[in-house]
C-alpha atoms as a PDB file:
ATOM      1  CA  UNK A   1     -56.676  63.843 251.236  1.00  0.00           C
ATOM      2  CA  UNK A   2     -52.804  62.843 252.247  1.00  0.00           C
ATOM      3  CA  UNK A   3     -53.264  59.306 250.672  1.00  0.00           C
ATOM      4  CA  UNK A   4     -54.388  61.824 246.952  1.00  0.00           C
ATOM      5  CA  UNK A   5     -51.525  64.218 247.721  1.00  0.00           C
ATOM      6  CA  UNK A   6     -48.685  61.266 248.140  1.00  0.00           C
ATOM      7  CA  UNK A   7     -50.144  59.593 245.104  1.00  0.00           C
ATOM      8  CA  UNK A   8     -50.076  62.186 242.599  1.00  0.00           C
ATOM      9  CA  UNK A   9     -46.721  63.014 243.915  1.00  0.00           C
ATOM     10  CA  UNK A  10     -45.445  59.346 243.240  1.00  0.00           C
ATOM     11  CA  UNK A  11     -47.226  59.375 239.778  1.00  0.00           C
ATOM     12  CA  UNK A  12     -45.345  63.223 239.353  1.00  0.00           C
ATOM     13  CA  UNK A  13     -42.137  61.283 240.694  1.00  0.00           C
ATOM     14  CA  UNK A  14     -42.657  58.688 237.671  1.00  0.00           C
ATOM     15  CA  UNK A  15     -43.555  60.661 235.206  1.00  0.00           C
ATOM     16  CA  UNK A  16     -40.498  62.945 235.758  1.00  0.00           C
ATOM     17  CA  UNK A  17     -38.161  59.577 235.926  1.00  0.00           C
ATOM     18  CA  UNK A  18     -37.662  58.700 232.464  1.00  0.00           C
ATOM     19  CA  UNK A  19     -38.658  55.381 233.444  1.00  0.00           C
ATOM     20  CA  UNK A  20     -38.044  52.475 230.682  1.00  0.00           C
ATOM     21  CA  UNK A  21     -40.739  49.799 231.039  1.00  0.00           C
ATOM     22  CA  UNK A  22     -38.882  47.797 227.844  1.00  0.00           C
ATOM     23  CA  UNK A  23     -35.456  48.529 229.581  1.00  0.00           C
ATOM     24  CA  UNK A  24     -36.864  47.043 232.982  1.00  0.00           C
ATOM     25  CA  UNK A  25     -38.565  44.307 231.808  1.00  0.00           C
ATOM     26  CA  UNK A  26     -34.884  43.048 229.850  1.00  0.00           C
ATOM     27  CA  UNK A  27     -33.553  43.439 233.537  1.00  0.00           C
ATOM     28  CA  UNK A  28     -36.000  41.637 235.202  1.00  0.00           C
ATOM     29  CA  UNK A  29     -35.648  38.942 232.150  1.00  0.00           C
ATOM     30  CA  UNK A  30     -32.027  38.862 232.679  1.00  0.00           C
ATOM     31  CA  UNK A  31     -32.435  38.565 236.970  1.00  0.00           C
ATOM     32  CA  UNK A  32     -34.347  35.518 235.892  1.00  0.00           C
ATOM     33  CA  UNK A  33     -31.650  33.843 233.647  1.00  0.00           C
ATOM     34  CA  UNK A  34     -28.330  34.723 235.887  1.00  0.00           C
ATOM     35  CA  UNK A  35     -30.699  33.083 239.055  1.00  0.00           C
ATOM     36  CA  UNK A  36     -31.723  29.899 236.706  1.00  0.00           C
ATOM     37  CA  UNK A  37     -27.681  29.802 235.652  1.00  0.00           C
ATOM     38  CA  UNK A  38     -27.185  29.820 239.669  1.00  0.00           C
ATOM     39  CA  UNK A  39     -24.319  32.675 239.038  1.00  0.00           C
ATOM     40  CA  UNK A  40     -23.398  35.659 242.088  1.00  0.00           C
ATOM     41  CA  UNK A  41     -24.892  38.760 240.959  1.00  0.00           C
ATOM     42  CA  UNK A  42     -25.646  42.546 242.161  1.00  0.00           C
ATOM     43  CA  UNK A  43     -28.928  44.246 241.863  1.00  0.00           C
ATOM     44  CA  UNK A  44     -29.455  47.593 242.811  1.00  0.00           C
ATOM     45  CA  UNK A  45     -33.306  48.457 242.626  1.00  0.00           C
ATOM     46  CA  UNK A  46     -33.350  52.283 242.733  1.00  0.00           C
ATOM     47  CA  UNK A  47     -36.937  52.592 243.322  1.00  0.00           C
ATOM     48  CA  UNK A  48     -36.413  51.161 246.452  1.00  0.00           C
ATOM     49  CA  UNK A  49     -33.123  52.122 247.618  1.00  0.00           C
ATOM     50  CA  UNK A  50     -31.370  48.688 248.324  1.00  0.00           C
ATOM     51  CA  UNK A  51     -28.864  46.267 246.716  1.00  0.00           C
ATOM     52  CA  UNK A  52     -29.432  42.659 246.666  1.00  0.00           C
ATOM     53  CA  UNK A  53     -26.234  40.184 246.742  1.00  0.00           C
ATOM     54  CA  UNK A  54     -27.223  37.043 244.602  1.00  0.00           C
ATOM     55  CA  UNK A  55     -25.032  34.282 245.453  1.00  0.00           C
ATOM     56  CA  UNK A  56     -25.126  31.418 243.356  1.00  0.00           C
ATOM     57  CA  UNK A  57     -28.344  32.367 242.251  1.00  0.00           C
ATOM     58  CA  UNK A  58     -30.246  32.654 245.562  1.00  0.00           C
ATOM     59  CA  UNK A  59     -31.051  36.086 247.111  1.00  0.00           C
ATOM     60  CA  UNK A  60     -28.416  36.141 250.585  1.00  0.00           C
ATOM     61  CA  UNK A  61     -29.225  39.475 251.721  1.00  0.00           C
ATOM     62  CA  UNK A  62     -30.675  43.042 250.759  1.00  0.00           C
ATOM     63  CA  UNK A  63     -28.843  46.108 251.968  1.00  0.00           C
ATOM     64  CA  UNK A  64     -29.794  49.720 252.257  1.00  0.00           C
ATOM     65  CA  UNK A  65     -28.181  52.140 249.533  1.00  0.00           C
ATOM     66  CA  UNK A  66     -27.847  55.985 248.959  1.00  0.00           C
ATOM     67  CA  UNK A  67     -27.678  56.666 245.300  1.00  0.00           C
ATOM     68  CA  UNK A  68     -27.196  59.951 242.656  1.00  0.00           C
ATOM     69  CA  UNK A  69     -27.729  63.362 245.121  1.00  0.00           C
ATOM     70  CA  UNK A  70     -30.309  64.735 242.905  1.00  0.00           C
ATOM     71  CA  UNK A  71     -33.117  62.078 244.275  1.00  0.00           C
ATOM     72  CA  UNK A  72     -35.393  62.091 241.333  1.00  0.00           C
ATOM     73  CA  UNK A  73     -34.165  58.303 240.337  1.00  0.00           C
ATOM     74  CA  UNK A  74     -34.028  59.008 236.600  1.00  0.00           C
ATOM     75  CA  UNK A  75     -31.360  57.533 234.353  1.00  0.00           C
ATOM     76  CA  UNK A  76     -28.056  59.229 234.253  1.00  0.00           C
ATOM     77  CA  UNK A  77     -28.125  61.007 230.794  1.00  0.00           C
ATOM     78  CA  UNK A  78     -24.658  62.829 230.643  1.00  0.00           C
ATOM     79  CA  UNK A  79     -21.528  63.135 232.622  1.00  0.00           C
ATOM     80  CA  UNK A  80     -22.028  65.061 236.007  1.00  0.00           C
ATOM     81  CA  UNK A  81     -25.938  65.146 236.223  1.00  0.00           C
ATOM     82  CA  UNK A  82     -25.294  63.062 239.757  1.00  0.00           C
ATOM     83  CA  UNK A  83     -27.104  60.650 238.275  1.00  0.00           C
ATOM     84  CA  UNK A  84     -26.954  56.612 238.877  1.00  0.00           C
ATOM     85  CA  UNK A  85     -27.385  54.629 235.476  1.00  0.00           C
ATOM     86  CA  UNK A  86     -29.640  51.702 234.685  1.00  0.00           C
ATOM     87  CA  UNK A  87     -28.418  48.413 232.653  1.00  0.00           C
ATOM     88  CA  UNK A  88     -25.915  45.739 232.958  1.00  0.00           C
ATOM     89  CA  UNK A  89     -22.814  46.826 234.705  1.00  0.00           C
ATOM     90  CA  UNK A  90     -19.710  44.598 235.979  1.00  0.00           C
ATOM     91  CA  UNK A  91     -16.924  44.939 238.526  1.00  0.00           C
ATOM     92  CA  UNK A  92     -14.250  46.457 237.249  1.00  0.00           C
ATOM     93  CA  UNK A  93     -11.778  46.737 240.190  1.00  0.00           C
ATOM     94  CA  UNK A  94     -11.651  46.681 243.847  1.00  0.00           C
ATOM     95  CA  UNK A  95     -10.005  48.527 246.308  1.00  0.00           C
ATOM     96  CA  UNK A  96      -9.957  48.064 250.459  1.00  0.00           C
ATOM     97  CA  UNK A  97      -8.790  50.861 252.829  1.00  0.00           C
ATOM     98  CA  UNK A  98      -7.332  53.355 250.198  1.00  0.00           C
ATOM     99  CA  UNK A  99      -7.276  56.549 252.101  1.00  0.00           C
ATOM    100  CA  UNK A 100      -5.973  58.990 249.515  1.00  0.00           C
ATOM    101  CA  UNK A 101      -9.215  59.054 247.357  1.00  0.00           C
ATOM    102  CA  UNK A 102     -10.588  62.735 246.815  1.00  0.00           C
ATOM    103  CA  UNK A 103     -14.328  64.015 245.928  1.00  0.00           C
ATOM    104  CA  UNK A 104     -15.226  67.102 245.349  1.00  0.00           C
ATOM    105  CA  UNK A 105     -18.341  67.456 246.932  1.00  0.00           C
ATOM    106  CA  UNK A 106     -19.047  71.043 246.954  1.00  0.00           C
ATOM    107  CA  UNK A 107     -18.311  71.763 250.237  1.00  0.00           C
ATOM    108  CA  UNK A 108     -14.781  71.373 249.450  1.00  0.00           C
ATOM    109  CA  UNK A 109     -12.812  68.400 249.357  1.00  0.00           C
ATOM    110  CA  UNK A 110     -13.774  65.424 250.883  1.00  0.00           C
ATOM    111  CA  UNK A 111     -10.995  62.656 251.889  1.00  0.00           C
ATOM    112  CA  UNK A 112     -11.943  58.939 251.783  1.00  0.00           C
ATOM    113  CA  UNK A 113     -15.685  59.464 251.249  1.00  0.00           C
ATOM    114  CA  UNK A 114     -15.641  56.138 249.267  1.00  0.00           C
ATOM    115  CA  UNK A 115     -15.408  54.528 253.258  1.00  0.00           C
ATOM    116  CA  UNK A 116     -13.443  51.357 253.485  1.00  0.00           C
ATOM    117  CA  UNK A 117     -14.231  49.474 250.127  1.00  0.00           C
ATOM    118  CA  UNK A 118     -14.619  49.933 246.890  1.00  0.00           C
ATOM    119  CA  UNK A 119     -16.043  48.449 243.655  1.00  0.00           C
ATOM    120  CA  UNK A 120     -15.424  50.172 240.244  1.00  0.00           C
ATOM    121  CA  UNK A 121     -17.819  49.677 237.861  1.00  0.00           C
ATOM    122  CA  UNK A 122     -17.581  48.757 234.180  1.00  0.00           C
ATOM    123  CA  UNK A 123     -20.472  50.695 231.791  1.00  0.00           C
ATOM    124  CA  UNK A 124     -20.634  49.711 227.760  1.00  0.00           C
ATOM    125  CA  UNK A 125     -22.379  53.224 227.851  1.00  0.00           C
ATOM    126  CA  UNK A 126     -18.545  54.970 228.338  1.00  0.00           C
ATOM    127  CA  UNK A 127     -19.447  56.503 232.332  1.00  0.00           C
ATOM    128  CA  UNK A 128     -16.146  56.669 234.072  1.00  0.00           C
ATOM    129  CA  UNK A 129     -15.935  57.247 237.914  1.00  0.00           C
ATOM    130  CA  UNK A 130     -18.839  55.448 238.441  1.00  0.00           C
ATOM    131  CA  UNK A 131     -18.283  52.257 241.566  1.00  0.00           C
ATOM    132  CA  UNK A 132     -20.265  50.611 244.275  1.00  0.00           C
ATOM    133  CA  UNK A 133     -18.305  52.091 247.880  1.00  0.00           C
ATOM    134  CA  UNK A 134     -18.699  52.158 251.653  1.00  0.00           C
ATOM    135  CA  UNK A 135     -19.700  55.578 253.441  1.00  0.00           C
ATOM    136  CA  UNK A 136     -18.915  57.305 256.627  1.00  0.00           C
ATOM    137  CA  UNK A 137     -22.466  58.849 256.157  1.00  0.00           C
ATOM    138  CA  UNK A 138     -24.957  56.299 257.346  1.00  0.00           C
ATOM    139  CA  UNK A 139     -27.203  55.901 254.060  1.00  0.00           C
ATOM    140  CA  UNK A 140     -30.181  55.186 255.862  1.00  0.00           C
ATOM    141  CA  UNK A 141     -30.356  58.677 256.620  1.00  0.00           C
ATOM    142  CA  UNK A 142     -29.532  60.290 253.033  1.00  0.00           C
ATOM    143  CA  UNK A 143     -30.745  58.304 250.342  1.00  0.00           C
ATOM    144  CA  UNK A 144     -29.404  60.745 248.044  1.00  0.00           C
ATOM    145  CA  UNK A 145     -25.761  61.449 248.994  1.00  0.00           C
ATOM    146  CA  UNK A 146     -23.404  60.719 246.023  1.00  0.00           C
ATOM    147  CA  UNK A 147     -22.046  61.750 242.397  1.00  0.00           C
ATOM    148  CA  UNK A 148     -24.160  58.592 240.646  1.00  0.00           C
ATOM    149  CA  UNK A 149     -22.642  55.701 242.619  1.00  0.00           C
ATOM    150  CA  UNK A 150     -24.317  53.469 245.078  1.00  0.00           C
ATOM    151  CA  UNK A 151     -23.281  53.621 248.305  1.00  0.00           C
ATOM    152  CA  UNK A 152     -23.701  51.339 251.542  1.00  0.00           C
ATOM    153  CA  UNK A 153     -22.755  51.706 255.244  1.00  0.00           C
ATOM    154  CA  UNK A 154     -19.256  50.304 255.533  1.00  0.00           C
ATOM    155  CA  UNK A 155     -20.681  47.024 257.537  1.00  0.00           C
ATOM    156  CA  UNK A 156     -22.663  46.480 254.981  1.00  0.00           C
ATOM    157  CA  UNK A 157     -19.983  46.537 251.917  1.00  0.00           C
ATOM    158  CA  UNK A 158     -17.313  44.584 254.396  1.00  0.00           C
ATOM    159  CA  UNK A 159     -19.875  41.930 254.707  1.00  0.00           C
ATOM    160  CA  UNK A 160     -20.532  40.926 250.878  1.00  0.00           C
ATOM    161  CA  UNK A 161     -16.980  42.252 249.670  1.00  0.00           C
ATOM    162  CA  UNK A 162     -14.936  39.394 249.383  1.00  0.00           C
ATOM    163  CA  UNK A 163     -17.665  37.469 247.249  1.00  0.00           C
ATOM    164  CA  UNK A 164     -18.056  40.264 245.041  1.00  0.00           C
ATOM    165  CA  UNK A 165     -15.445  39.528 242.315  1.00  0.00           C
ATOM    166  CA  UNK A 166     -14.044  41.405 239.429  1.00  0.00           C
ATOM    167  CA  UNK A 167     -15.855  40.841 235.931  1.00  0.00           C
ATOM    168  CA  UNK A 168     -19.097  40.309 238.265  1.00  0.00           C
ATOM    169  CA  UNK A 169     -22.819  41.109 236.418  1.00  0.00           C
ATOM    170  CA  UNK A 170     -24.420  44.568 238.369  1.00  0.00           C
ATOM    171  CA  UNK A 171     -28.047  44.956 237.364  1.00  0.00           C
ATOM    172  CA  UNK A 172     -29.022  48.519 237.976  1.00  0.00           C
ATOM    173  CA  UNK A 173     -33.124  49.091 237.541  1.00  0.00           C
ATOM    174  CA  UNK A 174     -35.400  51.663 238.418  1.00  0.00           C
END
């Protein structure tokens, strides 16, 4: 009876997602061509909760992640739904260490909850704010902590920051 209960609420969970099969398959398409180019590249697989660093086209190392608070996984759709978006992002900018970054969180004002790095991302789709960052919070325990960006213990972001580089592809997929 458990094994009926969790699957009907994983088929609920999916139906409720706004899940993209076309969209995904174009992801996975593209995974395939940035690997076969050998290029560094970021994927962030929602479904599972974990970022993989691809460096020169070989898989180096998956890492835990804590995405958009709401935890239903679904495609961000507007400014402030909490949401992390799917498709082809790149690096914008990166930061180490800044310590005057505010969030509203609504529990008041947070300082430095982006933890020691920080990765702004670049979206064609016009979402501003949006960046890959460390957290004091480990993510393994909330694995829906943040505003829409994907977060990562700060060991974890220390360890593949200085190979991430600005203008680098970020493949965000359900």
């Amino acid at each position: 009876m458990a094994k009926i209960r969790n699957l009907l609420g994983a088929l609920l969970i999916l139906a409720s997602s706004n899940v993209n099969p076309i969209q995904n398959d174009y992801l996975e398409q593209k995974i395939l061509e940035y690997s076969s180019n050998k290029q560094s590249f970021i994927v962030v697989k929602k479904s599972d909760y974990k970022l993989d660093f691809y460096d020169y086209g070989k898989l180096t190392k998956s890492y835990p992640v804590s995405l958009g608070k709401y935890g239903d996984l679904a495609d961000k759709q507007e400014a402030g739904d909490y949401r992390t978006p799917e498709g082809i992002l790149k690096i914008e900018d990166k930061a180490i260490g800044s310590t005057y970054r505010k969030c509203r969180n609504g529990k008041g004002i947070e300082k430095n909850p982006y933890g020691t790095r920080w990765m702004r991302l670049y979206s064609d789709k016009g979402w501003k704010g949006l960046g890959i960052h460390g957290s004091s919070v480990a993510v393994r325990e909330c694995k829906s902590s943040t505003l829409g960006c994907v977060a990562l213990d700060n060991k974890d972001i220390e360890e593949f920051y200085d190979r991430a580089y600005v203008g680098m592809k970020v493949i965000i997929e359900h």
